[in-house]
N, C-alpha and C. Protein backbone atom coordinates (compact mmCIF):
# COMPACT_ATOMS: atom_id res chain seq x y z
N UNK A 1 -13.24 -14.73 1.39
CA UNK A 1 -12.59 -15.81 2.10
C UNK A 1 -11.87 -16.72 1.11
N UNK A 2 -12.50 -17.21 -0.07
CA UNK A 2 -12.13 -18.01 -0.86
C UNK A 2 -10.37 -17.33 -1.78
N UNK A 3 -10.64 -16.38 -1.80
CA UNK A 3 -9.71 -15.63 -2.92
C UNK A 3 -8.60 -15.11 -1.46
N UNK A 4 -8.51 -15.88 -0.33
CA UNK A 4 -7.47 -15.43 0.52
C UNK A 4 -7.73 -14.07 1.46
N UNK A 5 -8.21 -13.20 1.11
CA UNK A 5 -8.82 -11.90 1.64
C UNK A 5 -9.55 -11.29 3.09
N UNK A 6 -9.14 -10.71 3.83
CA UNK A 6 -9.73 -10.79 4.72
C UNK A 6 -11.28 -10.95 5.37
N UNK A 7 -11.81 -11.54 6.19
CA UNK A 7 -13.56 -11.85 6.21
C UNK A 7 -13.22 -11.85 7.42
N UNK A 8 -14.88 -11.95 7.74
CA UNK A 8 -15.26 -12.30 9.27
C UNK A 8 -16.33 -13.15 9.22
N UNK A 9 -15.54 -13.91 10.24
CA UNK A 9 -16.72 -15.44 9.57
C UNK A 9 -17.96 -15.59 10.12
N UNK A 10 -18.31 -14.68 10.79
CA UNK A 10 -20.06 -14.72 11.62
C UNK A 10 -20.50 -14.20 9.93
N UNK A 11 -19.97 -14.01 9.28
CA UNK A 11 -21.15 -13.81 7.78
C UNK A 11 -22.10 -14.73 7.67
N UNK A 12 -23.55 -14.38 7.75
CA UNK A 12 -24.45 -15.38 7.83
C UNK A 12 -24.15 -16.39 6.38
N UNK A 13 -23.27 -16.42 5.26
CA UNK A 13 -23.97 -17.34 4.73
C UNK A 13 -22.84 -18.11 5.22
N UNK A 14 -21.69 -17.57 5.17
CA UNK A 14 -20.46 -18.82 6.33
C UNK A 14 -21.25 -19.52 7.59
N UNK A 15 -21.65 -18.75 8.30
CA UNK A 15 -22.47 -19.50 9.56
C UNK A 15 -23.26 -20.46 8.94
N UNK A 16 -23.66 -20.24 8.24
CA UNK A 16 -24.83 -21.62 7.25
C UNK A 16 -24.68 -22.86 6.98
N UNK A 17 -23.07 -22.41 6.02
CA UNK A 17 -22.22 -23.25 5.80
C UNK A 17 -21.75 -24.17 6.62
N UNK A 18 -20.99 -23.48 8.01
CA UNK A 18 -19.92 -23.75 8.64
C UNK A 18 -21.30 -24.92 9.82
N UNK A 19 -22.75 -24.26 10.00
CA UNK A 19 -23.32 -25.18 10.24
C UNK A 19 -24.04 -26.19 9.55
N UNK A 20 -24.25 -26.73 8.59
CA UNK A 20 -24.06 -28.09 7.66
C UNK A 20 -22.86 -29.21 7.77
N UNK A 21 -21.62 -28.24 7.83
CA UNK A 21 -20.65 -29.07 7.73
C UNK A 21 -20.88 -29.31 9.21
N UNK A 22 -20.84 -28.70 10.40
CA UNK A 22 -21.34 -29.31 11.61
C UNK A 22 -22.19 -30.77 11.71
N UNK A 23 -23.37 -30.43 11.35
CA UNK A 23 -24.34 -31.38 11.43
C UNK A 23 -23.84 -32.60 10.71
N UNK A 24 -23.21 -32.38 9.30
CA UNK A 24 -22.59 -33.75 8.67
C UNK A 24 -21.43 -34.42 9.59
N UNK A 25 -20.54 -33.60 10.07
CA UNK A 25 -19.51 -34.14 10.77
C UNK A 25 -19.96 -34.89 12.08
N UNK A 26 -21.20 -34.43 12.63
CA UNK A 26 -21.92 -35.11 14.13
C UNK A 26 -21.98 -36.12 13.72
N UNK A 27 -23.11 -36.48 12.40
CA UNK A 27 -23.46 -37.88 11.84
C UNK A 27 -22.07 -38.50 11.61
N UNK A 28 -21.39 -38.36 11.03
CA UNK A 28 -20.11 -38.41 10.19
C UNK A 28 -19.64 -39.73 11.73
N UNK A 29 -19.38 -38.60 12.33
CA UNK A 29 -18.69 -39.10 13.92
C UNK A 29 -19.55 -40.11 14.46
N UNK A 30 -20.90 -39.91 14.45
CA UNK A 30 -21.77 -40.90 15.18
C UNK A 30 -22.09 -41.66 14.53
N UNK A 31 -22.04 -42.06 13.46
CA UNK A 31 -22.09 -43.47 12.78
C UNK A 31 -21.60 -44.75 12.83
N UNK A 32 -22.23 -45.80 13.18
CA UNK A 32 -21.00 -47.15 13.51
C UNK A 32 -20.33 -47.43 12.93
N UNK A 33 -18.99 -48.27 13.49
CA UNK A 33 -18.32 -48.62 12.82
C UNK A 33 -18.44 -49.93 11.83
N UNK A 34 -19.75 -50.05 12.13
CA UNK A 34 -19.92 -51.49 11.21
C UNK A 34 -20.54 -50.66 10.39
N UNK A 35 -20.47 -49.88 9.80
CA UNK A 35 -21.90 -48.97 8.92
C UNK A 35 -20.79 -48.41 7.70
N UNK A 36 -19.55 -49.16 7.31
CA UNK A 36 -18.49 -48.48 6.13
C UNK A 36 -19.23 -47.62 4.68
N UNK A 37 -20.31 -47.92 4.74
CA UNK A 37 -21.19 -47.39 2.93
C UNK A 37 -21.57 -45.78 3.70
N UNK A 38 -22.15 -46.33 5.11
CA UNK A 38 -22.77 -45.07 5.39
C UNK A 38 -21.53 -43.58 5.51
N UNK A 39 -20.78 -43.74 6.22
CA UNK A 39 -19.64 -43.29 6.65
C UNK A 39 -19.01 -42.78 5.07
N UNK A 40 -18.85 -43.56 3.51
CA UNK A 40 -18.23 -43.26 2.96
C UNK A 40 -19.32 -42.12 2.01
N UNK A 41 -21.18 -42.57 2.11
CA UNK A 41 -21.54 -41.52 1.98
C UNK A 41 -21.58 -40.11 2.24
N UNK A 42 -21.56 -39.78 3.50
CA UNK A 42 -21.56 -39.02 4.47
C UNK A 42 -20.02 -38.12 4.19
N UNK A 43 -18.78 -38.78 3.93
CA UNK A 43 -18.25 -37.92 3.82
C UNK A 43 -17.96 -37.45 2.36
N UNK A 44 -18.69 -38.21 1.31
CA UNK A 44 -18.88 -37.79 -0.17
C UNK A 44 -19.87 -36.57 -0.02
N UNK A 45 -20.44 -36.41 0.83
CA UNK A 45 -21.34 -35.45 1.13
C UNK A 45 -21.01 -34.19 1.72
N UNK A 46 -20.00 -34.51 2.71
CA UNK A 46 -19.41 -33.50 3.68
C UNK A 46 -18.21 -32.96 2.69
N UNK A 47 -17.33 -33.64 2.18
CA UNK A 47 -16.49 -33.03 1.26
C UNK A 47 -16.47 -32.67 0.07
N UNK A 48 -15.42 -31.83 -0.82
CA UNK A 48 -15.27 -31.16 -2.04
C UNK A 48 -14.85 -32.50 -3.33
N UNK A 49 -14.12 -33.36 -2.70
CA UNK A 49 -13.72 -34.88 -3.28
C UNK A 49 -13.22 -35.34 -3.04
N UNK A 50 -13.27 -36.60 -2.75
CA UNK A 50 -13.57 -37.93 -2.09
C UNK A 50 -13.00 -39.04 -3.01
N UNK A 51 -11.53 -39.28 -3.00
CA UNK A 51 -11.18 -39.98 -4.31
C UNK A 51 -12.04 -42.05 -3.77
N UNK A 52 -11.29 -42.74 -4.32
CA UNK A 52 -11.84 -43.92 -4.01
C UNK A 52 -10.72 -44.99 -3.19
N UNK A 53 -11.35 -45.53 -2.60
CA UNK A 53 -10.41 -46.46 -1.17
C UNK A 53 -10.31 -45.48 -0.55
N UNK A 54 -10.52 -44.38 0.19
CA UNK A 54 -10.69 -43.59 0.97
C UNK A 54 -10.93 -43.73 2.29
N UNK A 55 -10.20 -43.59 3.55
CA UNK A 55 -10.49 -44.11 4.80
C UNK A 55 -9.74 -42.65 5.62
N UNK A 56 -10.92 -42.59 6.11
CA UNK A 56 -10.84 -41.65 7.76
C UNK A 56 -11.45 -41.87 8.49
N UNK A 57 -10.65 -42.10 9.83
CA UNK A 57 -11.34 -42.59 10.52
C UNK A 57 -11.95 -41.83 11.82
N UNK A 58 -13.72 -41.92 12.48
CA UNK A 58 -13.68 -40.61 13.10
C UNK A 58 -12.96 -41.22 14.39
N UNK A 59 -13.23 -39.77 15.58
CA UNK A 59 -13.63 -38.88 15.31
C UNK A 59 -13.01 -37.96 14.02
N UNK A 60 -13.62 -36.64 13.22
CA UNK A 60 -12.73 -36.13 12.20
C UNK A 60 -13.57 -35.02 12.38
N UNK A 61 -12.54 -33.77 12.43
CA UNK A 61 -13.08 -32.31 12.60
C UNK A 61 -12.79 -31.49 11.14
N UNK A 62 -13.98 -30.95 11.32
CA UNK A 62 -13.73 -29.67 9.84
C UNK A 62 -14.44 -28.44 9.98
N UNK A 63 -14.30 -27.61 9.44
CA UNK A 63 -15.43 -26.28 9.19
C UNK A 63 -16.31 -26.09 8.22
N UNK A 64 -15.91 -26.39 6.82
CA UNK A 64 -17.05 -26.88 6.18
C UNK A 64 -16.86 -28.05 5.07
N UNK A 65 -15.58 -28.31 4.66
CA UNK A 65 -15.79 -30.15 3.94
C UNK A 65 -15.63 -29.16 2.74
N UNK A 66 -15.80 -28.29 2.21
CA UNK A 66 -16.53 -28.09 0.78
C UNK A 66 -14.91 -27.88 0.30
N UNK A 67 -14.27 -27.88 0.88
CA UNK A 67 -13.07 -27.02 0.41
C UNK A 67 -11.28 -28.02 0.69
N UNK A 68 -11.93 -29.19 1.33
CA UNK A 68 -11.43 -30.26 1.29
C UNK A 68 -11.46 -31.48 -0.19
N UNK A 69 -10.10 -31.67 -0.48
CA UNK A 69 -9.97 -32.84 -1.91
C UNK A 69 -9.47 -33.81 -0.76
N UNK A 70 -9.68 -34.92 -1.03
CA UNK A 70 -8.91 -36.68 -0.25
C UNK A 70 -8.63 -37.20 -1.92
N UNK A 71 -7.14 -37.96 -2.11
CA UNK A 71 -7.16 -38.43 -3.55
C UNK A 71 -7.13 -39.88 -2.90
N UNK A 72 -7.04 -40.80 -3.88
CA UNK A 72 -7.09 -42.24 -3.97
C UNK A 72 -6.06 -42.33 -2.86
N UNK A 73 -7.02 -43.78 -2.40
CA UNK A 73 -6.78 -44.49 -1.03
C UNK A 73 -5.45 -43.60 -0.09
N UNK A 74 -6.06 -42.48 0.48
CA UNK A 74 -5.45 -41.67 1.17
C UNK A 74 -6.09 -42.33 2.67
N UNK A 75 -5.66 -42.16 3.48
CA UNK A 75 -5.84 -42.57 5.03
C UNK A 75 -5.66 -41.83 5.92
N UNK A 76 -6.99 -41.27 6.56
CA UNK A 76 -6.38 -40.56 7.37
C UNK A 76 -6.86 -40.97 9.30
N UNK A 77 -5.83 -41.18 10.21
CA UNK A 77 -6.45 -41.60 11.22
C UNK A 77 -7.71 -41.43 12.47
N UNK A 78 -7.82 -41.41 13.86
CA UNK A 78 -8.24 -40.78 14.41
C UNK A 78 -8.10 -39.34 14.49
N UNK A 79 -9.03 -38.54 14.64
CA UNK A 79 -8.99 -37.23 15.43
C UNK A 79 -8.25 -36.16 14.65
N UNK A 80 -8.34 -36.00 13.15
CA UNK A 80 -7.76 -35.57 12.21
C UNK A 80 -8.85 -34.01 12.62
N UNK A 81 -7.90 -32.69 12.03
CA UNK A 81 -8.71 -31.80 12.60
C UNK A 81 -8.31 -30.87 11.14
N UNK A 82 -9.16 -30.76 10.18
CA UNK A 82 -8.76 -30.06 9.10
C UNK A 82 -9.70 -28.71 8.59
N UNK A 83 -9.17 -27.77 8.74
CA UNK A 83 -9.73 -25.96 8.88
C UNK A 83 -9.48 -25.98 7.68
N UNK A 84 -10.53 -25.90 6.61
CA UNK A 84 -10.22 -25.58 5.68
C UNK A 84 -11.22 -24.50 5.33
N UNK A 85 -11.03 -23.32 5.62
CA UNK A 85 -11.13 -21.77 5.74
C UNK A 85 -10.74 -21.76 3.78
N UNK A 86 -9.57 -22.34 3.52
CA UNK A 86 -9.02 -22.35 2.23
C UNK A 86 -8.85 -23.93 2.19
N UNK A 87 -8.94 -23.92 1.15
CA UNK A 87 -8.48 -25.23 0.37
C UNK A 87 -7.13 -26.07 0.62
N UNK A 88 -7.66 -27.41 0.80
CA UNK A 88 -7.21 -28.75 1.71
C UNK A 88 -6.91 -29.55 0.50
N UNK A 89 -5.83 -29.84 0.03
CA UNK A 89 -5.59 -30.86 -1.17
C UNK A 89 -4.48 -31.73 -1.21
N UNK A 90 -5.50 -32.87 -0.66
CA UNK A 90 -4.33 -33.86 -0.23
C UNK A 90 -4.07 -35.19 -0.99
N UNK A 91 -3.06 -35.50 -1.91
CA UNK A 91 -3.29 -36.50 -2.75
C UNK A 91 -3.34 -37.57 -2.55
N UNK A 92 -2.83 -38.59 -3.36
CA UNK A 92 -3.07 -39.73 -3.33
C UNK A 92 -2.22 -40.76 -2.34
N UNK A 93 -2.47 -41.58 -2.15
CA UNK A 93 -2.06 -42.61 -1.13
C UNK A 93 -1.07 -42.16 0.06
N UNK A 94 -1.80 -40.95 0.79
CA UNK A 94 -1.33 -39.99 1.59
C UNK A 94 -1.77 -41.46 2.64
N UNK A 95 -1.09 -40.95 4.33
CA UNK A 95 -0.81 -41.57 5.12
C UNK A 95 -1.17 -40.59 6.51
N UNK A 96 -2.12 -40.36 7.03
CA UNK A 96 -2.17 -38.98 8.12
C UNK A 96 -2.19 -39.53 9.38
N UNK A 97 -1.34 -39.38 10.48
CA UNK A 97 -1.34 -40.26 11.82
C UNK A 97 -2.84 -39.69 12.32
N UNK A 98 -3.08 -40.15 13.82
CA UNK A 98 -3.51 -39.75 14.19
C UNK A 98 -3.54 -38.34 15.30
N UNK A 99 -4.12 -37.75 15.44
CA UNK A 99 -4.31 -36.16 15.96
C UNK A 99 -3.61 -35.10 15.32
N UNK A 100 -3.49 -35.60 13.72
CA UNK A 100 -3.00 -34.11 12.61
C UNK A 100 -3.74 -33.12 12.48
N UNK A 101 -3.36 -31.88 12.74
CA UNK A 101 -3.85 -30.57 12.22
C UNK A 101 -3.56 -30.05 10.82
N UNK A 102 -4.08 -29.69 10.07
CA UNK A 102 -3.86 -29.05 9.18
C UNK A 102 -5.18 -27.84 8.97
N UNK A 103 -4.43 -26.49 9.62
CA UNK A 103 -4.99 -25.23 9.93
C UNK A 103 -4.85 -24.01 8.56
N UNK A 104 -5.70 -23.91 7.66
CA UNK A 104 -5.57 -23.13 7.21
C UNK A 104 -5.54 -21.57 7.55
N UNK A 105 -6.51 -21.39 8.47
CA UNK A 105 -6.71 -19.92 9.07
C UNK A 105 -5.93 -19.53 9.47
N UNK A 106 -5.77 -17.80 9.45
CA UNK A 106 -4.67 -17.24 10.30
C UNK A 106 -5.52 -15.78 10.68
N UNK A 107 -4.74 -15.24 11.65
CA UNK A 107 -5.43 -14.06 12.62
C UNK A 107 -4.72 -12.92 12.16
N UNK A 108 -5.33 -11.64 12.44
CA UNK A 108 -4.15 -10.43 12.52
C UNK A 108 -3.71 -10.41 13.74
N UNK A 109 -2.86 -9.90 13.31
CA UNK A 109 -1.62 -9.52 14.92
C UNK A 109 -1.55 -8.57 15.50
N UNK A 110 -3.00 -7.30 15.21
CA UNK A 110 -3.14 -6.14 15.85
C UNK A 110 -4.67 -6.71 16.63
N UNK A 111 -4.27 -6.14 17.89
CA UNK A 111 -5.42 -6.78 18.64
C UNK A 111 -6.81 -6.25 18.17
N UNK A 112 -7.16 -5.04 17.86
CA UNK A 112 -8.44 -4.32 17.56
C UNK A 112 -9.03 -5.01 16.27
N UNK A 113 -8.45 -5.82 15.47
CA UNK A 113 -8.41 -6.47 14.27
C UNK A 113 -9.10 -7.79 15.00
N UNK A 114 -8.17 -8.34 15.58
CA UNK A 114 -8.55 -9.69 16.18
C UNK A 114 -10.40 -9.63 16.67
N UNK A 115 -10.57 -8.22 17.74
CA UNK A 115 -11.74 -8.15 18.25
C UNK A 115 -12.93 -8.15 17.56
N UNK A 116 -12.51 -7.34 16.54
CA UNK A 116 -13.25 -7.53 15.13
C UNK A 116 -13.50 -8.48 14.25
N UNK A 117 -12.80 -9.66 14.81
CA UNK A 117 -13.22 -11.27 14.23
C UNK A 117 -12.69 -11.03 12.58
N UNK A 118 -11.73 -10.44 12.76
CA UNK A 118 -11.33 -10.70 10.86
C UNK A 118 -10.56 -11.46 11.12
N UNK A 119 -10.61 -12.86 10.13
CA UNK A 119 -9.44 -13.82 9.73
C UNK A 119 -9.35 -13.52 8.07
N UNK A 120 -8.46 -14.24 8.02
CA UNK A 120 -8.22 -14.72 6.15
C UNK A 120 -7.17 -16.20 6.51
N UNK A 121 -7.10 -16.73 5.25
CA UNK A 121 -6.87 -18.09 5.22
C UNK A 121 -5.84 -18.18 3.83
N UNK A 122 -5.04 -19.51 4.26
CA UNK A 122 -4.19 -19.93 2.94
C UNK A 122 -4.20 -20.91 3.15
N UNK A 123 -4.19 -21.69 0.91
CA UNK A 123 -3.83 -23.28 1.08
C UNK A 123 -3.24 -24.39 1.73
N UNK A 124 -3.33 -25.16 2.02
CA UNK A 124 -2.15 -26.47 2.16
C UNK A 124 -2.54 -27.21 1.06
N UNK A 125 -1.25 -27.64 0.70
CA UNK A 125 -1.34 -28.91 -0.81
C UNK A 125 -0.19 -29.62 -0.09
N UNK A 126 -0.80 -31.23 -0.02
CA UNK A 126 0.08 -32.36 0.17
C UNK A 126 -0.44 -32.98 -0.80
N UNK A 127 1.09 -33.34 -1.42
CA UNK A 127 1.60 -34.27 -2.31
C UNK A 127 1.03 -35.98 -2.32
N UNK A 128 1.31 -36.70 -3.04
CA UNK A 128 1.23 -37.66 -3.32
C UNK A 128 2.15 -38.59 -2.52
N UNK A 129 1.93 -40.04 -1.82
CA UNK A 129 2.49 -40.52 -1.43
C UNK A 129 3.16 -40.20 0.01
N UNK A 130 2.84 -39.03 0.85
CA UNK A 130 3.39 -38.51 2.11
C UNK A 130 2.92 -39.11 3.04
N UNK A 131 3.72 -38.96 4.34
CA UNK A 131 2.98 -39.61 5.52
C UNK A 131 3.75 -38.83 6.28
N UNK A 132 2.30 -37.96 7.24
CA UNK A 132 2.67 -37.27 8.26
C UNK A 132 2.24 -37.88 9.62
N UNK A 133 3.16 -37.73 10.22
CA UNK A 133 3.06 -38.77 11.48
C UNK A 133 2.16 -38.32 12.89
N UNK A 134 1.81 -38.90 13.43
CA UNK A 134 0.71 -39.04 15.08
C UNK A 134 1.46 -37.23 15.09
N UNK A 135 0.57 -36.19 15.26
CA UNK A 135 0.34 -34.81 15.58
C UNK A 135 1.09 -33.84 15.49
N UNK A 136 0.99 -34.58 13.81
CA UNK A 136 1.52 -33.26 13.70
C UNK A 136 1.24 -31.83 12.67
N UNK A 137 1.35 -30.97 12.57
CA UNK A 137 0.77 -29.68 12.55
C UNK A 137 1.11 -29.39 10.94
N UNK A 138 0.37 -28.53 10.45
CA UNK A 138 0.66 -27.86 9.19
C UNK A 138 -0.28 -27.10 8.95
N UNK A 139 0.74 -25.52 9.11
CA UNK A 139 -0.07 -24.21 8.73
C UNK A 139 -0.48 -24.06 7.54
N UNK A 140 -1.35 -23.07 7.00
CA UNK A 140 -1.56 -22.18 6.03
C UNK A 140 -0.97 -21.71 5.52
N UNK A 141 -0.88 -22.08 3.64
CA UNK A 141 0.08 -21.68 2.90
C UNK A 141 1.35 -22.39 2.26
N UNK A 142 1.21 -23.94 2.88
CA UNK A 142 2.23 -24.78 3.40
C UNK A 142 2.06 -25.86 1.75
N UNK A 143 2.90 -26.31 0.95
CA UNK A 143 3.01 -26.96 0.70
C UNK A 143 4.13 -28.27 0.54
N UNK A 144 3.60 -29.68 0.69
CA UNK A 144 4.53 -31.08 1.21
C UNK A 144 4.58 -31.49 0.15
N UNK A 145 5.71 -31.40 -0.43
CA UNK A 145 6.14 -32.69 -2.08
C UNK A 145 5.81 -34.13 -1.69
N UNK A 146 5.50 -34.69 -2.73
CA UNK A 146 5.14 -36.01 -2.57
C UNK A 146 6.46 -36.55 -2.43
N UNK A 147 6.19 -38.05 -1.52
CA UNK A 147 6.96 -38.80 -1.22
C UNK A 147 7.60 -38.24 -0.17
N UNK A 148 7.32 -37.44 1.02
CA UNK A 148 7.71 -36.66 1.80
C UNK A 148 7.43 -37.55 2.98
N UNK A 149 8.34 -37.73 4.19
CA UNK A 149 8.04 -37.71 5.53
C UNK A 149 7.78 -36.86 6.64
N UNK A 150 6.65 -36.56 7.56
CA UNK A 150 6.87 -35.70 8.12
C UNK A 150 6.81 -36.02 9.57
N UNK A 151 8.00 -36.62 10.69
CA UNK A 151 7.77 -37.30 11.53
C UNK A 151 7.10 -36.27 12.81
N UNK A 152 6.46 -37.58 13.71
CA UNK A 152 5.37 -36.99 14.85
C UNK A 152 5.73 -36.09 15.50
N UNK A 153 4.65 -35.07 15.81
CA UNK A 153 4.91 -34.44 16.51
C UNK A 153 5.72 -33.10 15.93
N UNK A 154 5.82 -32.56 14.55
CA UNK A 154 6.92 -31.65 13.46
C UNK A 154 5.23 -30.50 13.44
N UNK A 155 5.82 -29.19 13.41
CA UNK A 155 4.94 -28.15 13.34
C UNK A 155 5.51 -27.82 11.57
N UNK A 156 4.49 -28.03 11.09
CA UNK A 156 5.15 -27.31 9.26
C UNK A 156 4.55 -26.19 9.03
N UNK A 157 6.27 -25.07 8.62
CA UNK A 157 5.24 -23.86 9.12
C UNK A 157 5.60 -23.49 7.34
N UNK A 158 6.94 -23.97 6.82
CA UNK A 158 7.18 -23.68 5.29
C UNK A 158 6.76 -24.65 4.46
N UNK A 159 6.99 -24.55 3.18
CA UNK A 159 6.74 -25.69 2.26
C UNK A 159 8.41 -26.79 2.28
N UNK A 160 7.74 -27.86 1.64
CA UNK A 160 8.90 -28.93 1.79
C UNK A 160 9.05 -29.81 0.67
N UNK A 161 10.27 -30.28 0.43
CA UNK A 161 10.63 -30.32 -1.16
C UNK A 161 9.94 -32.08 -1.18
N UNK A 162 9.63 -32.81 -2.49
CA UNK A 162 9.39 -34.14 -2.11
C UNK A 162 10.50 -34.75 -1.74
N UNK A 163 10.24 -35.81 -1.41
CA UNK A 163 10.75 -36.87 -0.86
C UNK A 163 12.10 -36.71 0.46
N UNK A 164 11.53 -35.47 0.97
CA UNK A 164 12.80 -35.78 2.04
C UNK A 164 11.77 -36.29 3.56
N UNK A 165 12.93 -36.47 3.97
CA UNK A 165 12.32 -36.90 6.10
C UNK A 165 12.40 -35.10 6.55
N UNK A 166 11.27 -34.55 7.21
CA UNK A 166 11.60 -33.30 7.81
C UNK A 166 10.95 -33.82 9.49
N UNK A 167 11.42 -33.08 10.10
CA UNK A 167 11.36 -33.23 11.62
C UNK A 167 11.68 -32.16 12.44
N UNK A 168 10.79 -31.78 13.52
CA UNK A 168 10.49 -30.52 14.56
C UNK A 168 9.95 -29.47 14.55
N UNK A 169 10.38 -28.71 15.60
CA UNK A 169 9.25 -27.65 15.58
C UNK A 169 10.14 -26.19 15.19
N UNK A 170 10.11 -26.16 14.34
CA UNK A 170 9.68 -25.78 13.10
C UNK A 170 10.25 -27.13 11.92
N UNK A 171 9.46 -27.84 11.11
CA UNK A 171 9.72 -28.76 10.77
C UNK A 171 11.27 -28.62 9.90
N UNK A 172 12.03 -29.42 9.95
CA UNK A 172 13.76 -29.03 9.00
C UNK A 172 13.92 -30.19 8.29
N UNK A 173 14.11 -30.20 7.06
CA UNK A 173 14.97 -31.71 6.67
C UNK A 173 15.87 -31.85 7.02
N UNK A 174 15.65 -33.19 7.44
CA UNK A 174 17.41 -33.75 8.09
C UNK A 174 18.27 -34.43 6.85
């Protein structure tokens, strides 16, 4: 899984995994909002690293955290939903609206494959300084140059150079 390759994720030690990061993300989610130490434990716990000024806010979905980076005072809003099957590396004073996907996994496209529960997975790396806006999407494999815009509602299915505005579905710089 890690090295990109095809798996099937009922592998008991993924199921193990994938339930820890469960149980952290319940707490994660059910923790008050007056409780900021607890919340920033919890996800020093749930994730791979956790830079500092760090804010997400739940609810926040994952599969297992381990494979997720957050850099300095990155923000990310409600209902953030991040599959990181592969590695999630999002830098510094990033900006994430609320209800962003960022899906590493991908399926085969022969159905007998599919039935067989094989996935494999690719990176996303966002840059430094980006802000992707209220829901919007970014596949596997995808990398966002810093200083990048990516307005609401933009599916990113390629990589994108820094600092431009990209927008739609399939995301384009304008």
């Amino acid at each position: 899984m890690l090295a990109g390759e095809w798996y099937q994720a009922d592998d008991p030690e993924l199921v193990a995994l994938a339930r820890r990061a469960a149980v952290l993300v319940q707490r994660y989610n059910a923790t008050d909002a007056d409780q900021p130490e607890q919340h920033a434990a919890l996800l020093r716990e749930l994730c791979g690293t956790v830079g500092a000024d760090v804010v997400v806010r739940p609810p926040f979905y994952c599969d297992y955290g381990s494979q997720i980076r957050l850099g300095d005072r990155t923000y990310v809003n409600f209902n953030a939903v991040l599959l990181d099957v592969a590695a999630i590396e999002i830098g510094a004073d990033v900006q994430i609206g609320p209800n962003v996907q960022l899906l590493t996994p991908h399926h085969p496209l022969d159905p007998e494959q599919r039935r067989a529960r094989w996935e494999a997975a690719r990176p996303i790396t966002i840059g430094d300084n980006v802000w992707l806006g209220g829901g919007v999407i970014v596949l596997g494999g995808v990398t966002i140059g810093p200083d990048t815009v990516v307005g609401a509602g933009s599916v990113v299915t390629k990589d994108l150079p820094p600092g431009v505005i990209a927008v739609g579905n399939p995301a384009r710089v304008r």
